[in-house]
Protein backbone atom coordinates (compact mmCIF):
# COMPACT_ATOMS: atom_id res chain seq x y z
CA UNK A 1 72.48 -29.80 -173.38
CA UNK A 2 70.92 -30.63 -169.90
CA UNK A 3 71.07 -29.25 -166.65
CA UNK A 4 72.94 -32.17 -165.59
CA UNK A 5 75.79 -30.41 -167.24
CA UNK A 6 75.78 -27.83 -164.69
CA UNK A 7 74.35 -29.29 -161.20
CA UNK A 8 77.12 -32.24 -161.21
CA UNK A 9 80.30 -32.77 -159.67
CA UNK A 10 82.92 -33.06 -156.94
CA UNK A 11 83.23 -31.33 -153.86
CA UNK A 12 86.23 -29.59 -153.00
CA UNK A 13 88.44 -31.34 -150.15
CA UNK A 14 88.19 -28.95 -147.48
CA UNK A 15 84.89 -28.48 -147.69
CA UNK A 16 84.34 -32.64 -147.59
CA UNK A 17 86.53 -31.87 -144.53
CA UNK A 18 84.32 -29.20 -143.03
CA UNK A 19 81.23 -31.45 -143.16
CA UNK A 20 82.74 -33.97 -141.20
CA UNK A 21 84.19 -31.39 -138.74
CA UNK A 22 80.42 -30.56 -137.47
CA UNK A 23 79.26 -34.26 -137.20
CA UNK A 24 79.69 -34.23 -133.21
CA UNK A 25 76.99 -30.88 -133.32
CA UNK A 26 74.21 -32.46 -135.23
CA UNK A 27 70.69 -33.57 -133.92
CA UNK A 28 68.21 -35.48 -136.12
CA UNK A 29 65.41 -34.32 -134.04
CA UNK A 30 62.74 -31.52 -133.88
CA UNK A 31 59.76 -30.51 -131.41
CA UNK A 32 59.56 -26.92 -131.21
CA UNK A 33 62.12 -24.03 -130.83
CA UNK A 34 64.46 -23.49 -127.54
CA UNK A 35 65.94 -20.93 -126.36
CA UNK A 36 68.99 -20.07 -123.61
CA UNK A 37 68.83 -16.25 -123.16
CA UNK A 38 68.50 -14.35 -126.61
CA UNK A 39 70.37 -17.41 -127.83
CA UNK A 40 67.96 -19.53 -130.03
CA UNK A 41 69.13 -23.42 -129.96
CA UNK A 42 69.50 -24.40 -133.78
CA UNK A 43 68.54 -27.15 -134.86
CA UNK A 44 70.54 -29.70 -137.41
CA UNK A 45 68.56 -32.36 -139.70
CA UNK A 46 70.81 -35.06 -141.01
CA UNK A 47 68.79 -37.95 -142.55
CA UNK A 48 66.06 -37.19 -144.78
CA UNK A 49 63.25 -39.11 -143.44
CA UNK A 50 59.64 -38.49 -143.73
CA UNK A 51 59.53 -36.94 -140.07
CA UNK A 52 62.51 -34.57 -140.48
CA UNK A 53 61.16 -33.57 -144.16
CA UNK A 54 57.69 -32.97 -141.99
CA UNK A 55 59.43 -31.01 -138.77
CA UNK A 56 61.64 -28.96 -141.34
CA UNK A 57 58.68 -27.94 -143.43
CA UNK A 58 56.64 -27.15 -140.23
CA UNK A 59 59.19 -24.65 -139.30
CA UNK A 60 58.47 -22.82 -142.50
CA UNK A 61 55.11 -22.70 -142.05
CA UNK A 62 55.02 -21.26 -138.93
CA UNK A 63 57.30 -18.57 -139.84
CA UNK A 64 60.81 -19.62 -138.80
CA UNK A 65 64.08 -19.83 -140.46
CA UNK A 66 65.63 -22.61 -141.98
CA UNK A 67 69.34 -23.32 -143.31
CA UNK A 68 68.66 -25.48 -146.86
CA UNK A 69 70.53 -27.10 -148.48
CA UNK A 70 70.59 -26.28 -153.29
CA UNK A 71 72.58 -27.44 -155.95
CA UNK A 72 74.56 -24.20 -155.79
CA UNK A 73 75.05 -22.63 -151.83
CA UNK A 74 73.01 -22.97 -148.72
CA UNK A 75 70.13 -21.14 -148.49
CA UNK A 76 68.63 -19.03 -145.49
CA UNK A 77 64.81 -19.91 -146.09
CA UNK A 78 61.27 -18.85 -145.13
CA UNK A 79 57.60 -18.77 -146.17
CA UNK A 80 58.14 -16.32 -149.12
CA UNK A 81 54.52 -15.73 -148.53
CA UNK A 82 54.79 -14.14 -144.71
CA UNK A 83 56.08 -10.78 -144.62
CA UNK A 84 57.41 -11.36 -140.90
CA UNK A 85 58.94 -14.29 -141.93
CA UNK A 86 60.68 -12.82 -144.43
CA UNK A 87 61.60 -9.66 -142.54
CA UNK A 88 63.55 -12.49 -139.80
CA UNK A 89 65.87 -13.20 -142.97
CA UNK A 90 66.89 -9.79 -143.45
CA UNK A 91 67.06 -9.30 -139.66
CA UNK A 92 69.40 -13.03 -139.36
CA UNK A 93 71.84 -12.16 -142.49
CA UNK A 94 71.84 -8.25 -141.24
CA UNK A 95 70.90 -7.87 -145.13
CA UNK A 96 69.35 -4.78 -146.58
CA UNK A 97 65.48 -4.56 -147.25
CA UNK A 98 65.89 -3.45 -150.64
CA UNK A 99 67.98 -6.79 -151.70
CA UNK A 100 65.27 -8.33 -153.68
CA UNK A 101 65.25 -12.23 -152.40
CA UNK A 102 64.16 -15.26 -155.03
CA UNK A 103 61.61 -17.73 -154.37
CA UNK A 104 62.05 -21.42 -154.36
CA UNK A 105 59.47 -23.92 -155.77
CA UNK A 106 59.20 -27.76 -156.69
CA UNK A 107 58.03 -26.96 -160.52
CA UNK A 108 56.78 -24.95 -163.38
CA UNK A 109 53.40 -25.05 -162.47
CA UNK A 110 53.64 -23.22 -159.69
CA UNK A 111 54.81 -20.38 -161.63
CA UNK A 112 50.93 -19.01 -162.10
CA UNK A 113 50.53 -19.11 -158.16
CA UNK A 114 52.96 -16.68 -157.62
CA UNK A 115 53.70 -14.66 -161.07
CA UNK A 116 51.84 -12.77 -164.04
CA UNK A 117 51.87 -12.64 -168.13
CA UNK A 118 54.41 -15.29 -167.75
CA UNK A 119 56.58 -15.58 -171.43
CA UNK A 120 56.51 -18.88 -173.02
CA UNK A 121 60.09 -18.36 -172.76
CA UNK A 122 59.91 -18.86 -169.38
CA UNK A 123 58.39 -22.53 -169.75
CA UNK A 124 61.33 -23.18 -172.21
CA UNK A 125 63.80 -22.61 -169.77
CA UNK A 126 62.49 -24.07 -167.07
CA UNK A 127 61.49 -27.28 -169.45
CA UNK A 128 65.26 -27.44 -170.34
CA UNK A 129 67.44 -26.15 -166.90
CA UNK A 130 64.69 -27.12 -163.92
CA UNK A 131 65.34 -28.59 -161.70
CA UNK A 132 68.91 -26.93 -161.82
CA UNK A 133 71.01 -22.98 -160.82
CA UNK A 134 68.63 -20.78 -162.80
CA UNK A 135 65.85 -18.16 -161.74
CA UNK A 136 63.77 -16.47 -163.74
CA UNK A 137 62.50 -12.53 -163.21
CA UNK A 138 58.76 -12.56 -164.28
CA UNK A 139 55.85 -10.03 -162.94
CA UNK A 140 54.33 -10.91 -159.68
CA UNK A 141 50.94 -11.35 -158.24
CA UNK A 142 49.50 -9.38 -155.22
CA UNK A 143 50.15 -12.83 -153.23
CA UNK A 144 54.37 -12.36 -153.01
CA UNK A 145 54.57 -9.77 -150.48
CA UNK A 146 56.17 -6.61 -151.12
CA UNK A 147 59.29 -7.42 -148.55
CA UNK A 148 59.99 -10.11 -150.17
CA UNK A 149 60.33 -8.67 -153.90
CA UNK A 150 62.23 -5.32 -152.00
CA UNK A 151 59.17 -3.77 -152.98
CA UNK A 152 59.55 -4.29 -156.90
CA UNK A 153 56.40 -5.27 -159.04
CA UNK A 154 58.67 -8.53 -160.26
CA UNK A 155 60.21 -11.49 -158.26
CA UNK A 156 62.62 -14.29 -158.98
CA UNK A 157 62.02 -17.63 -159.22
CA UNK A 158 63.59 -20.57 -159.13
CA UNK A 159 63.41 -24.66 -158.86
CA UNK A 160 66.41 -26.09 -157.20
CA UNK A 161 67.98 -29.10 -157.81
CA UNK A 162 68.38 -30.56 -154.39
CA UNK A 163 66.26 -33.60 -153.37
CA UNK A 164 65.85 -32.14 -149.78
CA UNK A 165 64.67 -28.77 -150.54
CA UNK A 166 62.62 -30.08 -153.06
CA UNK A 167 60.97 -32.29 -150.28
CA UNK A 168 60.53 -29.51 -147.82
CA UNK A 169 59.10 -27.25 -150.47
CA UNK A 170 56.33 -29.56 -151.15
CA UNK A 171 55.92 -30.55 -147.84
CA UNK A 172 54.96 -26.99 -146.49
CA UNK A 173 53.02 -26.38 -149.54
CA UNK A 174 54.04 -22.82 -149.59
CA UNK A 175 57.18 -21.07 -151.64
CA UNK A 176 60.60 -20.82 -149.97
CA UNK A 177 62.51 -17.48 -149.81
CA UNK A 178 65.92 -17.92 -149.49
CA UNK A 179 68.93 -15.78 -150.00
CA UNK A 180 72.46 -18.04 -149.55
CA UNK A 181 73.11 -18.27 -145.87
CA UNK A 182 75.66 -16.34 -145.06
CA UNK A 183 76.20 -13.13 -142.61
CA UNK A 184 75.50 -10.16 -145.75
CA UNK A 185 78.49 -9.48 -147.39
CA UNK A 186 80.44 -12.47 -146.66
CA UNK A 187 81.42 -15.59 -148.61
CA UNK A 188 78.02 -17.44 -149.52
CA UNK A 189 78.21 -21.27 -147.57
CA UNK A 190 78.84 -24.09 -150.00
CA UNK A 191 78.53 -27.00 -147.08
CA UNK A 192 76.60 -27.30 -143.51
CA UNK A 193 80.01 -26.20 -141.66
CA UNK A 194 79.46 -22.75 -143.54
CA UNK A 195 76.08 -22.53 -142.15
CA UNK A 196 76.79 -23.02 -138.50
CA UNK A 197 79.24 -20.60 -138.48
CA UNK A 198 77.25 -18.22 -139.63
CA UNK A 199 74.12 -18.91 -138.61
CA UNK A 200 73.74 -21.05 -135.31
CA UNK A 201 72.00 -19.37 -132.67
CA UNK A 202 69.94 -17.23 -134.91
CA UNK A 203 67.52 -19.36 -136.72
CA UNK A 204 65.48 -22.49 -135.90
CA UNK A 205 67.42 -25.47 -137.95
CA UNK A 206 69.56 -26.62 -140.47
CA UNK A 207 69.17 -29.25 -143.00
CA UNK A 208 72.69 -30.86 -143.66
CA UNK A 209 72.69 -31.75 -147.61
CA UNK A 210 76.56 -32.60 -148.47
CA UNK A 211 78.80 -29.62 -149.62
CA UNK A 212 77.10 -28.21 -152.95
CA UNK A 213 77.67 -29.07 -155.97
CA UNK A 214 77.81 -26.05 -158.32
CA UNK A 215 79.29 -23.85 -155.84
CA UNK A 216 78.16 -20.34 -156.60
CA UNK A 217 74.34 -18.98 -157.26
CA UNK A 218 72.29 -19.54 -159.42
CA UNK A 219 72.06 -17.35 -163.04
CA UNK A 220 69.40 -14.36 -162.97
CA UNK A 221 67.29 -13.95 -166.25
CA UNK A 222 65.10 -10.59 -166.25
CA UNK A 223 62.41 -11.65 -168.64
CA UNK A 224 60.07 -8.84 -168.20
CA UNK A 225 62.49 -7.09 -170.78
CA UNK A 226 63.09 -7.54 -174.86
CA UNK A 227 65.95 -8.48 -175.33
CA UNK A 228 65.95 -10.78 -171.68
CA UNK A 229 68.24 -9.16 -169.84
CA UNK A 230 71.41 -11.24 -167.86
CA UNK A 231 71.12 -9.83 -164.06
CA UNK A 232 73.44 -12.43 -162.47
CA UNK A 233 76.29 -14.73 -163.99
CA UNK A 234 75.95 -18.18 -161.86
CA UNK A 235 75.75 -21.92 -162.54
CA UNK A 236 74.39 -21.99 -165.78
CA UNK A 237 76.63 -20.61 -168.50
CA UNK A 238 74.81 -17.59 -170.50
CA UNK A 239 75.81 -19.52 -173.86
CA UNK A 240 73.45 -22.25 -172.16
CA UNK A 241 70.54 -19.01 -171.79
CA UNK A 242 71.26 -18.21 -175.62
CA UNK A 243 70.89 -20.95 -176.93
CA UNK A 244 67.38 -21.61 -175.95
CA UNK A 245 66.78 -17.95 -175.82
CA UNK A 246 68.74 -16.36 -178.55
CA UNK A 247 70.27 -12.73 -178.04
CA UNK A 248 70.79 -12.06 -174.59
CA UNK A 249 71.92 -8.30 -173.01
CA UNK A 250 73.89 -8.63 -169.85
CA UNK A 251 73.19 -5.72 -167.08
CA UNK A 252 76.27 -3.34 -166.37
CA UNK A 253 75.86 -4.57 -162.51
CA UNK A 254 77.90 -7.94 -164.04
CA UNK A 255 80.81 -5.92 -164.34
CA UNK A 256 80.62 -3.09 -162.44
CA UNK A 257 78.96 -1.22 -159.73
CA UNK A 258 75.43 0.13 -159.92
CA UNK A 259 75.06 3.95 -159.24
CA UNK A 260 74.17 5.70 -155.87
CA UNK A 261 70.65 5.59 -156.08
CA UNK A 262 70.31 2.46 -158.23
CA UNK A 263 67.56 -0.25 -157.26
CA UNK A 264 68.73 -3.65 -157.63
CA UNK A 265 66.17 -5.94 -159.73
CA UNK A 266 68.13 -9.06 -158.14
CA UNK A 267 70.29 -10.46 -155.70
CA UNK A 268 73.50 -9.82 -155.99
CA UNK A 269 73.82 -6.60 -158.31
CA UNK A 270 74.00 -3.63 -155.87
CA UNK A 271 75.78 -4.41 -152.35
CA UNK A 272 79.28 -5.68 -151.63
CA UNK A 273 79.38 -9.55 -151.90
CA UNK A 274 80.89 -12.58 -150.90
CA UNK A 275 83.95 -10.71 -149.32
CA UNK A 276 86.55 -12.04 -146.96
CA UNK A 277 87.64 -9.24 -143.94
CA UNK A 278 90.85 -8.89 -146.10
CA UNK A 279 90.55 -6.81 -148.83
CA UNK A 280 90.72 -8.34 -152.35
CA UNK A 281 92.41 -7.86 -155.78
CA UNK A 282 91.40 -9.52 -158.58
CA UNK A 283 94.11 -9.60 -161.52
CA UNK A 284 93.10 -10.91 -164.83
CA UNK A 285 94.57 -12.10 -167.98
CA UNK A 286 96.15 -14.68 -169.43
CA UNK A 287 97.19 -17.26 -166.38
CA UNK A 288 100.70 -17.07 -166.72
CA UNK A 289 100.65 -13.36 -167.20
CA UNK A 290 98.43 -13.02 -164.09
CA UNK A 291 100.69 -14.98 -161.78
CA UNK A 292 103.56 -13.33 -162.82
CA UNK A 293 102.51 -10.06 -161.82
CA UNK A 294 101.05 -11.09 -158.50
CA UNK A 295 104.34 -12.98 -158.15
CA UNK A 296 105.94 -9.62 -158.73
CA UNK A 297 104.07 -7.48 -156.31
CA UNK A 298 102.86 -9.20 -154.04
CA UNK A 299 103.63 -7.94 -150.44
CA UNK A 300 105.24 -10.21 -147.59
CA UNK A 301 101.90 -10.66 -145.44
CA UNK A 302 99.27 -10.84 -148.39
CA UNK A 303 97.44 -14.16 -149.44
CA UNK A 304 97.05 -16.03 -152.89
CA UNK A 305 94.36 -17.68 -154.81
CA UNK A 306 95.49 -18.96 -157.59
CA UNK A 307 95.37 -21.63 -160.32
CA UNK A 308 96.76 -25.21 -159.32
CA UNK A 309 99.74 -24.75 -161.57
CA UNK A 310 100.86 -21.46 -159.80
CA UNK A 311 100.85 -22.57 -156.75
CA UNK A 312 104.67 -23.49 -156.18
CA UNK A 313 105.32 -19.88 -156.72
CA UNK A 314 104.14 -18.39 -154.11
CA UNK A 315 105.75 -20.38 -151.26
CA UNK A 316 106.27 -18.36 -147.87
CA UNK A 317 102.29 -16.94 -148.91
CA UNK A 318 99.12 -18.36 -147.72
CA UNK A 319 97.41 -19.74 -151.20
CA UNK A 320 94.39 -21.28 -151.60
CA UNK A 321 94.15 -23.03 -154.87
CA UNK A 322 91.31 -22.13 -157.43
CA UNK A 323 91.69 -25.22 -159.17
CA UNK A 324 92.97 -26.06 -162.99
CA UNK A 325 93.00 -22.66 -165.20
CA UNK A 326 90.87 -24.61 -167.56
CA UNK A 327 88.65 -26.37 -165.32
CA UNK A 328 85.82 -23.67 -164.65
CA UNK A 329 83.76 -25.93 -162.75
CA UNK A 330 86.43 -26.93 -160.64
CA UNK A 331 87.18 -23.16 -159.73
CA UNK A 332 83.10 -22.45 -159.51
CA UNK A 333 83.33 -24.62 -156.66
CA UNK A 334 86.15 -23.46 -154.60
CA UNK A 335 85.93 -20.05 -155.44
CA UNK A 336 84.17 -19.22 -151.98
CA UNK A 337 85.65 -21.52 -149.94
CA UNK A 338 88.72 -19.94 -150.59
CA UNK A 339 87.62 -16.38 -149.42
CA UNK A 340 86.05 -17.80 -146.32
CA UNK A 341 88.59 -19.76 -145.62
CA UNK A 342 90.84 -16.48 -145.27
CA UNK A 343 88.94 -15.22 -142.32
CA UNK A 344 90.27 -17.54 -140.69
CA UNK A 345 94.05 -17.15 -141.45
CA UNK A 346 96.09 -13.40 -140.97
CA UNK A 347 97.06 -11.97 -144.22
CA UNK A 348 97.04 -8.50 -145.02
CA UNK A 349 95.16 -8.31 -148.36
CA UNK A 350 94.16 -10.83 -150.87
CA UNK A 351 95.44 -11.06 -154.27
CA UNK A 352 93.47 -13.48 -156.97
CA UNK A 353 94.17 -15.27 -160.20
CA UNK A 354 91.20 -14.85 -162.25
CA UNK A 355 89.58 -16.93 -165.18
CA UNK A 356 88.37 -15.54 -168.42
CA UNK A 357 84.72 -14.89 -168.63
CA UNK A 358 83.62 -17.73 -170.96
CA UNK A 359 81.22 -20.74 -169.55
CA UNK A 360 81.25 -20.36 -165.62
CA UNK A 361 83.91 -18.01 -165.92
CA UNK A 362 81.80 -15.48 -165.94
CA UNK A 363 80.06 -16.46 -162.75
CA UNK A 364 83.93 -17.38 -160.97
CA UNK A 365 84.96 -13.68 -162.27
CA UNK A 366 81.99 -11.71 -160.98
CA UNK A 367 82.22 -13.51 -157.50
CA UNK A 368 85.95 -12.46 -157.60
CA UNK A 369 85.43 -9.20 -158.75
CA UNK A 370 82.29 -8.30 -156.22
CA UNK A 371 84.73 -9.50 -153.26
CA UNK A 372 87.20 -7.25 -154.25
CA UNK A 373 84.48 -4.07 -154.72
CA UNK A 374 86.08 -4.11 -158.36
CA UNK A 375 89.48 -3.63 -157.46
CA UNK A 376 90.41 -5.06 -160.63
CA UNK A 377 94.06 -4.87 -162.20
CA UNK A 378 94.27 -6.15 -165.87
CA UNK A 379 97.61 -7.41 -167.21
């Protein structure tokens, strides 16, 4: 098994459509920041030369924001090294300072820059799935600023698999902290469309990368803990994580909401996520169990997502289709594209077909499941 397994494959059509939508915005040039009002003019990167790698990377190090492009969503980033910077991505996303962010890097042997009484576990993993959608929880070093980590003594690292933001990284010579791009609490962006409409205006430029190709986050391993403990379901399966690591535990914030008062060791696990402005239910079971409940109660102004082969039941509806019910890669990559893509349509509520929880089932279910706050009905 390689991470090729899990950083490969097709876009979905809209957002293919999406990216060509925003081709009239985009500017391949960069000289410094401009402003009109409180209004900061973004700017786009389209080509990947050696001056745009160069301009991007010199807005990171001088403590500006920049949309990048992964392997799983777009990324908000900043010198994970500069607490102001830092700070301006809580500030952009309207995030909460106690959301722990993860850091990007080009390698493994950066990891001793940045982190402490590193496992030799951790060089396993990263030896089998880096480049590719997984980070890492190790102990930090005194360098990694305590706004970036949400003031916890560990912080998450990972290596993306995106040619661009591997550039950029090196280029700037310095980590990259990036939480997906999105406004908090909305759908994460999967293409450069996503970004703008979240984010133009309030940072200094965007890297266009084609729509990704995972589709959700990247998987959280906490390996400061015996057994290492599953903080995040994302593009790499957890049968992937036990096979190089053996028993696994998987955190209760997976499946259910932390506690009033809980700290979240990782992105992801404490605050709603990825929700549309409609509210959401998730239904699970078997597919055709599933459907034929929504199909059942489903009220006259709610929305669908569903499986492709449930789609002809819900005509009159707005449905966005999840893809096949056994194609969990498929689904990983529409899965947020079809909650954003509600906010733009008028449906009362949101009703959602959802996959069982084995390969990147588990990562489609949890992103489900967090947009609906856990408004779960099981069939």
């Amino acid at each position: 098994m390689t991470n090729e397994n899990y950083s490969m494959g097709h876009p979905a059509p809209s957002a293919r459509r999406r990216d060509e939508d925003i081709a009239p915005y985009i500017r391949i040039s960069y000289s410094s920041p401009r402003k009109e009002g409180n209004i900061l003019k973004t700017v786009y990167f389209t080509e990947p030369t050696k001056e745009n790698i160069e301009a991007a990377a010199a807005i990171i190090r001088r403590g500006g924001l920049l949309g990048i492009p992964t392997e799983t969503v777009y990324g908000l980033g900043a010198n994970a090294l500069d607490a102001d910077a830092v700070r301006s991505i809580y500030e952009a996303k309207g995030r909460p300072s106690d959301n722990p962010l993860i850091i990007h890097v080009p390698d493994a042997s950066w990891l001793e820059r940045y982190c402490k009484e590193i496992p030799e576990s951790a060089y396993r993993l990263a030896d089998r799935f880096w480049p590719g959608p997984l980070t890492m929880i190790l102990p930090r070093k005194p360098i990694v600023p305590d706004r970036t980590t949400g003031g916890l003594d560990t912080v998450g690292v990972r290596c993306p698999n995106h040619p661009v933001t591997l550039a950029i990284i090196k280029a700037a010579d310095v980590p990259i902290a990036a939480p997906s791009g999105n406004t908090s609490g909305r759908p994460s962006p999967t293409c450069v469309a996503d970004m703008r409409e979240d984010m133009d205006g309030k940072i200094d430029g965007i890297f266009e990368g084609g729509p990704s190709q995972v589709g959700v986050e990247s998987t959280i391993i906490d390996l400061t803990c015996t057994p290492p403990r599953l903080l995040r379901p994302g593009g790499l399966p957890l049968e992937a994580l036990e096979a190089v690591l053996g028993e696994v535990a998987i955190d209760k914030a997976v499946v259910a909401k932390l506690a009033e008062g809980e700290k979240p060791k990782a992105p992801g696990m404490k605050y709603r996520h990825y929700a549309p402005k409609a509210p959401v239910t998730v239904v699970t079971g078997s597919p055709d169990e599933s459907a034929a409940y929504i199909q059942k109660n489903l009220p006259a102004d709610a929305g669908v997502i569903c499986f492709s082969e449930y789609t002809a039941r819900f005509s009159g509806h707005i449905v966005h289709d999840l893809g096949p019910a056994a194609d969990k890669g498929e689904q990983a990559r529409r899965v947020f594209d079809a909650l954003r893509e509600f906010d733009r349509e008028n449906v009362s509520e949101i009703f959602a077909q959802c996959p069982d929880t084995e390969g990147l089932g588990l990562a489609v279910s949890n992103r489900l499941k967090k947009a609906a706050g856990f408004h779960v009905i099981e069939v």
